[in-house]
Protein backbone atom coordinates (compact mmCIF):
# COMPACT_ATOMS: atom_id res chain seq x y z
CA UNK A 1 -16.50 19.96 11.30
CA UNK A 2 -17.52 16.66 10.78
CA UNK A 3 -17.04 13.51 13.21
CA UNK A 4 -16.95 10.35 12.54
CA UNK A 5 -19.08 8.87 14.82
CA UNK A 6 -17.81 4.98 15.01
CA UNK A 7 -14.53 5.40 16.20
CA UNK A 8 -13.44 3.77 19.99
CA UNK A 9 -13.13 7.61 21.10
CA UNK A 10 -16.37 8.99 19.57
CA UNK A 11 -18.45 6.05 20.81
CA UNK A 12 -17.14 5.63 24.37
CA UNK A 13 -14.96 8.10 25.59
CA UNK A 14 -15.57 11.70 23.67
CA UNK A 15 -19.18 11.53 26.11
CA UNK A 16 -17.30 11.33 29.00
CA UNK A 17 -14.48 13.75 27.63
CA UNK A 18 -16.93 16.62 26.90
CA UNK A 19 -18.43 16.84 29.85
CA UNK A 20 -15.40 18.72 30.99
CA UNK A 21 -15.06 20.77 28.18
CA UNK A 22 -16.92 24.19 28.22
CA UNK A 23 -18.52 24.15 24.95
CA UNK A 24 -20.14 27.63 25.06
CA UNK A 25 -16.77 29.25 25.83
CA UNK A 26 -15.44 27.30 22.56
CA UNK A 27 -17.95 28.37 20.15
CA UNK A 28 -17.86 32.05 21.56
CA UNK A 29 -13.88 32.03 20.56
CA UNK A 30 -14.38 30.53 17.33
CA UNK A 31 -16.76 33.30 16.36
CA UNK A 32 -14.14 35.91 17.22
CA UNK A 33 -11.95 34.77 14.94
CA UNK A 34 -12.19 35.51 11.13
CA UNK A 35 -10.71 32.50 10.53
CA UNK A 36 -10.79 32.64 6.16
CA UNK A 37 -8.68 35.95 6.62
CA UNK A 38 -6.77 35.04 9.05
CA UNK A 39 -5.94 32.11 7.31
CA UNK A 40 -5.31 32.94 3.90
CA UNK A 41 -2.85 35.99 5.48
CA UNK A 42 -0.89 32.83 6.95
CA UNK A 43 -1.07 30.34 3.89
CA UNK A 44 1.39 29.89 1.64
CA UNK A 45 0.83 30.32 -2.25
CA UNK A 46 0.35 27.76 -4.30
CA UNK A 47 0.99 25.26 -1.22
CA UNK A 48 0.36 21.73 -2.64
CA UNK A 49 -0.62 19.50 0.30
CA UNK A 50 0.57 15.89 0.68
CA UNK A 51 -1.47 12.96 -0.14
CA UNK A 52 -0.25 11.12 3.30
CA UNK A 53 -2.54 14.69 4.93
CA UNK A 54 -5.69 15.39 2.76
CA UNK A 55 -6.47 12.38 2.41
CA UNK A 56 -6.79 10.78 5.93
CA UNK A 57 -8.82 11.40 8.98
CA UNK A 58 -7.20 12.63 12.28
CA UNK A 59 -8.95 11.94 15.39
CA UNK A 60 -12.07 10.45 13.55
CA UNK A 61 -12.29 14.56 11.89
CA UNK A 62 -13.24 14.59 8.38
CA UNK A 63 -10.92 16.66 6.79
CA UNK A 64 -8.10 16.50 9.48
CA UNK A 65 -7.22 19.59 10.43
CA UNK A 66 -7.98 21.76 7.43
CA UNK A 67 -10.89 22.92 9.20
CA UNK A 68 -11.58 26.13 12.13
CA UNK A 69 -13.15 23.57 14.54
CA UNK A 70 -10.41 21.01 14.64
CA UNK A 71 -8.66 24.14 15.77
CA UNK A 72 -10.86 25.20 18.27
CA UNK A 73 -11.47 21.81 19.95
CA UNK A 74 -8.00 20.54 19.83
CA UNK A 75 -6.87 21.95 23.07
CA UNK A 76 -10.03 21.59 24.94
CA UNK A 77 -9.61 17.76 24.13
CA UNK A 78 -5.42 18.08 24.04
CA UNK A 79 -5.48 18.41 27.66
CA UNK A 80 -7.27 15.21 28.34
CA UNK A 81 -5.60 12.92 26.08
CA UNK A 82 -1.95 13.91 27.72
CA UNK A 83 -2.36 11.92 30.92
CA UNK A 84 -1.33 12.69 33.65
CA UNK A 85 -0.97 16.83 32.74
CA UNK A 86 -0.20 18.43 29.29
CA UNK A 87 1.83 21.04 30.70
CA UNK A 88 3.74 18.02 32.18
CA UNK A 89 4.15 15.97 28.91
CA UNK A 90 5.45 19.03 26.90
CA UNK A 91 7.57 20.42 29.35
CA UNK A 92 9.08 17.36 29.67
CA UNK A 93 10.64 18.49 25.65
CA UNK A 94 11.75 22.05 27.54
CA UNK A 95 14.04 19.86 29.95
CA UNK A 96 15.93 18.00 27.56
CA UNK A 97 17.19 21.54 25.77
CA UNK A 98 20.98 21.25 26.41
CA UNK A 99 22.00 24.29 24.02
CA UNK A 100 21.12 27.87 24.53
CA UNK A 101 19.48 28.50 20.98
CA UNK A 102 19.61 31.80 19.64
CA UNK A 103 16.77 30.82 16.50
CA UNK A 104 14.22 27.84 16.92
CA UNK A 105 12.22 25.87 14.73
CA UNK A 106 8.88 24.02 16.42
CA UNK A 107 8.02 21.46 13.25
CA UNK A 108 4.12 20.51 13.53
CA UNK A 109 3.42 23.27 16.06
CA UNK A 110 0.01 23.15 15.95
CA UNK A 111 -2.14 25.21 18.03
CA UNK A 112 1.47 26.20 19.23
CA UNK A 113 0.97 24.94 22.75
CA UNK A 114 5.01 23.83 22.74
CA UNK A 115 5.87 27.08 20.59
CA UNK A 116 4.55 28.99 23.22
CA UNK A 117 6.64 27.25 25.94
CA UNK A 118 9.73 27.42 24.27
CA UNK A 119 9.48 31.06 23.72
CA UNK A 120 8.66 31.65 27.54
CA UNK A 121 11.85 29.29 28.36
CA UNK A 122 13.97 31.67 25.58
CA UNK A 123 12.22 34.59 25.35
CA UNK A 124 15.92 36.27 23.87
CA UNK A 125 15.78 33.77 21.08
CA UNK A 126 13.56 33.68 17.20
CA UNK A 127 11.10 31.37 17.47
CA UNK A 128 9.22 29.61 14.78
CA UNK A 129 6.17 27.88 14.72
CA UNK A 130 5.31 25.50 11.05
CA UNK A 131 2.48 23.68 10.39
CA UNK A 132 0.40 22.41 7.38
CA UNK A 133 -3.06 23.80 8.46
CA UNK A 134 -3.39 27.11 8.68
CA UNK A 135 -6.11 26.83 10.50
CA UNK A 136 -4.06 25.69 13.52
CA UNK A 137 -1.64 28.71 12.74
CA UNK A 138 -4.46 30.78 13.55
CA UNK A 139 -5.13 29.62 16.72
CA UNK A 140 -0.91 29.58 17.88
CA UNK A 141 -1.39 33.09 16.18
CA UNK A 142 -4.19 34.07 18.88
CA UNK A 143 -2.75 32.43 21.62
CA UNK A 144 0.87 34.05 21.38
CA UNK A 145 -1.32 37.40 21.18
CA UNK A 146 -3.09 36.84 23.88
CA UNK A 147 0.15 35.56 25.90
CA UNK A 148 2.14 38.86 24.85
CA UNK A 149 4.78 36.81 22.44
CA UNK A 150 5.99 37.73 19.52
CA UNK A 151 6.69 34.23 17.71
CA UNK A 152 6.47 33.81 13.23
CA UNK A 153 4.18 31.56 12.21
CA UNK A 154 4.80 29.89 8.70
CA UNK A 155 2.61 27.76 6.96
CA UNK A 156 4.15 24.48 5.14
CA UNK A 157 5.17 20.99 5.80
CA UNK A 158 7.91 19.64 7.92
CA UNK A 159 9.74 17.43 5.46
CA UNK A 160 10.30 20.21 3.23
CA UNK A 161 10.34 23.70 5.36
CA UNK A 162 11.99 25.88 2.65
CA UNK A 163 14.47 27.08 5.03
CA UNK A 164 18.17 27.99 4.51
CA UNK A 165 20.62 24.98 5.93
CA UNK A 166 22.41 25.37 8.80
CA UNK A 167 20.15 27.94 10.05
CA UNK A 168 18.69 26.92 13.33
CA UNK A 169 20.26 26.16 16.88
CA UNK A 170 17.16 24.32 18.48
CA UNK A 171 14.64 22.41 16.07
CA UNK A 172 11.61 20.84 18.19
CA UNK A 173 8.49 18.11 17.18
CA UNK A 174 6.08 17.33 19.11
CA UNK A 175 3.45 14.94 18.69
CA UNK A 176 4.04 15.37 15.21
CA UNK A 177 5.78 11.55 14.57
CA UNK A 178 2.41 9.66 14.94
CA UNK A 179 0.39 11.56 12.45
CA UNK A 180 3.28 10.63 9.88
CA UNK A 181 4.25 7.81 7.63
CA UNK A 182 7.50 6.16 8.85
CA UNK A 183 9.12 7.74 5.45
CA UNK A 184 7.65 11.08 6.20
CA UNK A 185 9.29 10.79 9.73
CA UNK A 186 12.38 9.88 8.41
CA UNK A 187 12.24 12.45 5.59
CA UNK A 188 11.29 14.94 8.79
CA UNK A 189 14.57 13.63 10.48
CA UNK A 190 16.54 14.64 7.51
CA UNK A 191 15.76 18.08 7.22
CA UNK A 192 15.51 18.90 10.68
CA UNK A 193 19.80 17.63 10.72
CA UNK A 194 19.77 19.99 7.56
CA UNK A 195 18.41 22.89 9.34
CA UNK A 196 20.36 22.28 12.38
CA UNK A 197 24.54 24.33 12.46
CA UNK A 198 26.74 21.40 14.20
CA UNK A 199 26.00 21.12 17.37
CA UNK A 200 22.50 21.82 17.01
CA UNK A 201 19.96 19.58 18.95
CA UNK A 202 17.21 17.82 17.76
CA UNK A 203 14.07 16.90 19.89
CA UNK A 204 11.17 14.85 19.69
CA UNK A 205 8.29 14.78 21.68
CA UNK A 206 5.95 11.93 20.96
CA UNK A 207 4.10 8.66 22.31
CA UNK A 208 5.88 6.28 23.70
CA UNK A 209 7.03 3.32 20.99
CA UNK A 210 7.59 0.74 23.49
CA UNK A 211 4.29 1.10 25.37
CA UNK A 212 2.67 1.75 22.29
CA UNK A 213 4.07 -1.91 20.87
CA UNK A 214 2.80 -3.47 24.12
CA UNK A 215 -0.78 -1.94 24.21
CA UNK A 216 -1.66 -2.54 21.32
CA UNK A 217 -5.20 -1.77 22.35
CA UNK A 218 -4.07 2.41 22.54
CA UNK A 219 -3.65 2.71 19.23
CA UNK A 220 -7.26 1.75 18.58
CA UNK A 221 -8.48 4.50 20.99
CA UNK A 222 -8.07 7.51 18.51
CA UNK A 223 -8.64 7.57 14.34
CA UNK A 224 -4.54 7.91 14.15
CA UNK A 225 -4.21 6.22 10.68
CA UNK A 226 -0.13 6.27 10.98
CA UNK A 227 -0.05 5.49 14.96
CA UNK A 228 0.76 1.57 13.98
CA UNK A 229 3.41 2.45 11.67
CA UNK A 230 5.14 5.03 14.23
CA UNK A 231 4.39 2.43 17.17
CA UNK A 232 6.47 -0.24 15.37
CA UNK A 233 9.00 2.03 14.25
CA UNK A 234 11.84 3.34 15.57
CA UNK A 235 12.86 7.50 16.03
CA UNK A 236 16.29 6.45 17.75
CA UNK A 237 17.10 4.91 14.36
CA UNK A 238 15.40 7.59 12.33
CA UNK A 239 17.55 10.33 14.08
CA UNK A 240 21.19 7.91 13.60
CA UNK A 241 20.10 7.09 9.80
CA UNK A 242 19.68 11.14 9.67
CA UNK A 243 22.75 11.52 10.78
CA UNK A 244 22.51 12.76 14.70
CA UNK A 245 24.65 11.65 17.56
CA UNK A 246 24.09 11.28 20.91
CA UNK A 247 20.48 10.13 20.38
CA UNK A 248 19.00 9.38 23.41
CA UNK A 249 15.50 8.40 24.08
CA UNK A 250 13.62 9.28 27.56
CA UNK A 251 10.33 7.79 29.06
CA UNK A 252 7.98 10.71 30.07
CA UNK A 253 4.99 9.63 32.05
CA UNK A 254 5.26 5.79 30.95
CA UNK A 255 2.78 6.93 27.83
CA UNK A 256 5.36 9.65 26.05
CA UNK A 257 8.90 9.47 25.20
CA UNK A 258 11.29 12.04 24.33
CA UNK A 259 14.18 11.93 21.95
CA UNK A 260 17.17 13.77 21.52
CA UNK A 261 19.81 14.09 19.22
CA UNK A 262 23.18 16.34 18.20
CA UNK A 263 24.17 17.71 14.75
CA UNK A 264 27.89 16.37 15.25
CA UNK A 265 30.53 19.12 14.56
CA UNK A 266 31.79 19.57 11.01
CA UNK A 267 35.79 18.67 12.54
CA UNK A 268 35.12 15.54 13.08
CA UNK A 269 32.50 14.11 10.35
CA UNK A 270 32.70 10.60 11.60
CA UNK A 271 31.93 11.65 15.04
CA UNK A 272 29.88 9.87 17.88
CA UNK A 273 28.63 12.41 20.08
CA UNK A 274 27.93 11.16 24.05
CA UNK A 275 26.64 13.37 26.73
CA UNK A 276 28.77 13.97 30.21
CA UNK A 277 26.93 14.74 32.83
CA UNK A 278 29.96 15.60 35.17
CA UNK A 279 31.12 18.59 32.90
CA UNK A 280 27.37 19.29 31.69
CA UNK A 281 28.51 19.83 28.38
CA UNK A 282 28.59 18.30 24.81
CA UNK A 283 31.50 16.09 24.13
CA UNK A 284 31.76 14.89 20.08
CA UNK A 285 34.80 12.10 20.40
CA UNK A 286 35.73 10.25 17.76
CA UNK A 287 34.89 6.60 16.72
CA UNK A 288 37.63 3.99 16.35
């Protein structure tokens, strides 16, 4: 794995950063892992990766994250980049759930630190983990093992999963947004509504736009080559041009944001769908 080494993060804070991070213990897990076979069991055939991921750096990482140690350190360095906890940030996706899903989809899963959570908050329900490097599959597929859950793993992109429409009561992202083009986030609005049956929730865990518009200087921190384009964006409008109602857009720790929106229900195609809190329910009422 190779750094780039004049990046804001590598020259000022990844000295302070690793100081914390056991190093030996790191190493000793990536040599337990046969990562080429693990890998090619997960990849997909014939997978043609987009230009927009091979041919960037993420996090100052040549190569991104089609690479064993930008699996291995992710999480060691995760948890320190998630002020003020990164249990807290990601649960804060598990609290906006207002369905009881049956199947979930987890777009971007990554190491599957949210996958993970969202099978311990639904342990009844099919839960699916996608990501583009298989790499990071690997290590969601260890860390499921090694948590006693039983969770699929596929390998592919989130714009275009492959999967039947309709199909899915839950479909999550998180932290996925700002490693994306604003068309690839839109496209990855798109088919998460086709994935979803009506009245299906969508959720988005991410940073948070208007802090990142205001900071400007945060965006320099990490090699996030899309982070500008996703800072002056906007997911609310992504999710309505999709086609979701009831989007709604929460402040999590002042630095992340979470976003929610409802596949409306197919009786009522020109729906607006508003939340009430009184009867803790769904409500899809017409617009006039």
């Amino acid at each position: 794995m190779t750094v780039r080494k004049d990046t804001i993060f590598e020259q000022f804070l990844a000295p302070v950063v690793w100081l914390f991070v056991d190093e030996k213990a790191m190493q000793q897990l990536s040599r337990s892992i046969d990562w080429e076979t693990e890998g090619d069991r997960l990849k997909r055939p014939n997978l043609d990766y987009p230009d927009y991921y091979i041919t960037q750096n993420f996090h100052g990482i040549e190569g991104g994250y089609l690479n064993s140690g930008a699996a291995v350190s992710y999480d060691p360095i995760t948890q320190y980049a998630l002020p003020p906890h990164e249990g807290w940030i990601r649960q804060g996706l598990i609290d906006a759930i207002r369905t009881h899903p049956r199947r979930i989809l987890d777009l971007g899963c990554g190491t599957g630190s949210t996958t993970i959570r969202l099978k311990q908050a639904f342990p009844d329900a099919e839960v699916i983990g996608l990501d583009l490097s298989p790499y990071m599959l690997v290590m969601a597929q260890y860390k499921a093992k090694q948590a006693g859950l039983e969770i699929q793993w596929v390998h592919g992109p989130a714009e275009q999963t492959g999967f039947a429409p309709n199909s899915f009561d839950l479909v999550t992202a998180s932290l996925l947004f700002h490693e994306t083009p604003a068309e690839i986030a839109q496209a990855i609005a798109q088919e998460s509504f086709r994935l979803l049956q009506p009245g299906g929730q969508f959720l988005i865990l991410d940073g948070n736009q208007k802090t990142l518009r205001q900071t400007e200087w945060l965006t320099q921190i990490f090699e996030e080559p899309y982070i500008q384009e996703y800072a002056g964006g906007s997911v609310d409008a992504w999710m309505g041009a999709a086609g979701f109602g009831a989007v709604q857009t929460t402040e999590v720790w002042l630095l992340n944001q979470v976003t929610s929106g409802i596949k409306p229900l197919p009786q009522s195609p020109a729906a607006s769908s508003r939340w009430t809190e009184q009867e803790e329910s769904w409500v899809v009422a017409p617009s006039y």
